[in-house]
Protein backbone atom coordinates (compact mmCIF):
# COMPACT_ATOMS: atom_id res chain seq x y z
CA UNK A 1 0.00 0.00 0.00
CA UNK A 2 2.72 2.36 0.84
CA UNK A 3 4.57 1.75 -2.76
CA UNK A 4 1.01 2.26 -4.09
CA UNK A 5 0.66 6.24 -2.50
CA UNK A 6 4.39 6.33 -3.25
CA UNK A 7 3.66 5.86 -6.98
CA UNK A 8 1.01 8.00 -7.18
CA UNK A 9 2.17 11.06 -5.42
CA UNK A 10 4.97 10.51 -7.45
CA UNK A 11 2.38 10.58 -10.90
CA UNK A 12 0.59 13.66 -9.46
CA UNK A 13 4.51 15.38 -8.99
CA UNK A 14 5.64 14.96 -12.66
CA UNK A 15 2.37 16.17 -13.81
CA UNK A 16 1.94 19.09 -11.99
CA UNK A 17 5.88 19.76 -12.88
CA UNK A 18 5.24 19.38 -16.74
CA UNK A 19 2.64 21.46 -16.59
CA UNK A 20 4.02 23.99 -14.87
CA UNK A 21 7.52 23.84 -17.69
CA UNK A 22 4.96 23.70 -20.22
CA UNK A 23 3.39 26.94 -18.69
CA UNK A 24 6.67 28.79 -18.13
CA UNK A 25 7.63 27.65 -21.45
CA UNK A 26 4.76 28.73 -23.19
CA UNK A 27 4.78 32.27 -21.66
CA UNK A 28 8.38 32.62 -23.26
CA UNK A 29 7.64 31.64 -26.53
CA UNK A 30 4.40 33.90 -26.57
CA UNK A 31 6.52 36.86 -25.76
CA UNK A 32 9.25 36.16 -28.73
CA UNK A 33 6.07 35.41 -30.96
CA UNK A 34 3.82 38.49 -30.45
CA UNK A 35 3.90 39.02 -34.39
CA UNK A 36 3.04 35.72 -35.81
CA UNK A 37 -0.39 35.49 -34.55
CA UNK A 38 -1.93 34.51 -37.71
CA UNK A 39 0.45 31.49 -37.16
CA UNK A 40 -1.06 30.13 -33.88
CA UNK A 41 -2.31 26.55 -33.38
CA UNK A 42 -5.09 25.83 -31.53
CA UNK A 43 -6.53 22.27 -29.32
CA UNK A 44 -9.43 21.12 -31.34
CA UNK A 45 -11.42 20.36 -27.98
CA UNK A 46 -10.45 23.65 -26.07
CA UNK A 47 -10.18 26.42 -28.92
CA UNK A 48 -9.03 29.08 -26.44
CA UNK A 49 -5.73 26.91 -25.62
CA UNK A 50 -3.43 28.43 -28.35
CA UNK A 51 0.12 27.89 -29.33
CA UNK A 52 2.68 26.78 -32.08
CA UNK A 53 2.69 23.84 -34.27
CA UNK A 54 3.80 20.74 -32.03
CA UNK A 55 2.73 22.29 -29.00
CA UNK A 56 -0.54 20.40 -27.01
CA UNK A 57 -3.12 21.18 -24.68
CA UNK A 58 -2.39 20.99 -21.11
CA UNK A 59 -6.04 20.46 -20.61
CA UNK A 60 -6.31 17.16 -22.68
CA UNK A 61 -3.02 16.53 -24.37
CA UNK A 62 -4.49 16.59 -27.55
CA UNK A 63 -1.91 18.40 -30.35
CA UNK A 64 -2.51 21.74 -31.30
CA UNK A 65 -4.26 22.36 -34.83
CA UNK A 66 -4.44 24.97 -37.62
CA UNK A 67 -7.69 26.87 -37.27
CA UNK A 68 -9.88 26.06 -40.11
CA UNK A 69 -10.77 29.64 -41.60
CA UNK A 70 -13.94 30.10 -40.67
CA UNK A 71 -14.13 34.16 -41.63
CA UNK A 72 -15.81 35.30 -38.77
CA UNK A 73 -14.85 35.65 -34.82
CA UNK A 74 -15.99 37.89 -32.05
CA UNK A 75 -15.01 41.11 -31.55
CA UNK A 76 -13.79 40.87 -28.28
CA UNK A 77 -12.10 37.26 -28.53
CA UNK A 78 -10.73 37.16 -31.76
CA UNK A 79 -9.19 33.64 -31.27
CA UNK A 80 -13.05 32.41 -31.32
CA UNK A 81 -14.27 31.56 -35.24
CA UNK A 82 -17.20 30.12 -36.45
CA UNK A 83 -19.20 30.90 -39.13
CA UNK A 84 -22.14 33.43 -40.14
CA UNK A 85 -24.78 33.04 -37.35
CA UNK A 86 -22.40 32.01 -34.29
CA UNK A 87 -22.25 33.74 -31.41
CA UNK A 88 -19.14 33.37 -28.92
CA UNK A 89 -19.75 31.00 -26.19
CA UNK A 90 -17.82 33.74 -23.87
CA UNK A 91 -19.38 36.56 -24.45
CA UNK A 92 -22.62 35.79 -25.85
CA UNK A 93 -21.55 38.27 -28.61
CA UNK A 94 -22.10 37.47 -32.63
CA UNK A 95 -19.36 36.70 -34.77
CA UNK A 96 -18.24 39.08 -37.35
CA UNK A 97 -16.50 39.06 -40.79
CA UNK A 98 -13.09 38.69 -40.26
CA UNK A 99 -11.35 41.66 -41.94
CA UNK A 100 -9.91 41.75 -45.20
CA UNK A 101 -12.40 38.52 -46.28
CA UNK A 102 -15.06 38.64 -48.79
CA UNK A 103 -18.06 36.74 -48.23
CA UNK A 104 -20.64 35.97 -50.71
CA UNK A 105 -24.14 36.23 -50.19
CA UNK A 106 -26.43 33.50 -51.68
């Protein structure tokens, strides 16, 4: 029983570690990569949990993915995208056109 609780406080230390390198690493690369925002990834289940290509999610390990280009996003959380009709599951707001995208109307 004792290796048992050894083991698992053990488990709970690395993860809590990793996590908190991935953190600390994270908020470095962030800093150095301010201008490539167009480039960011994001976790297909957790959409605000952005990063770079190879990165994953801390929240369910899952790789980080190229946004699909949806052409529209809130206003006041541009990492949320959807398409005409959505409204941001933060804020309640509707998404708008992204910028500098033409959108035909049917």
């Amino acid at each position: 029983m004792k290796t048992f609780i050894s083991v698992l406080i053990i488990a709970l230390l690395s993860v809590t570690l990793a996590r908190a390198s991935f953190a600390n690493d994270r908020e470095h690369h962030h800093g150095q990569q301010q201008a490539a925002v167009t480039a960011e990834y994001s976790c297909p289940m957790h959409p605000e949990v952005t990063g770079n290509k190879g990165d994953s999610c801390p929240k369910c390990g899952m790789f980080l993915e190229k946004p699909q280009q949806a052409g529209y996003h809130c206003p006041m959380h541009p990492e949320v995208t959807g398409k005409k009709g959505d409204s941001c599951p933060k804020c309640g707001m509707n998404l708008e056109p992204v910028a500098g995208q033409k959108h035909h109307h049917h």
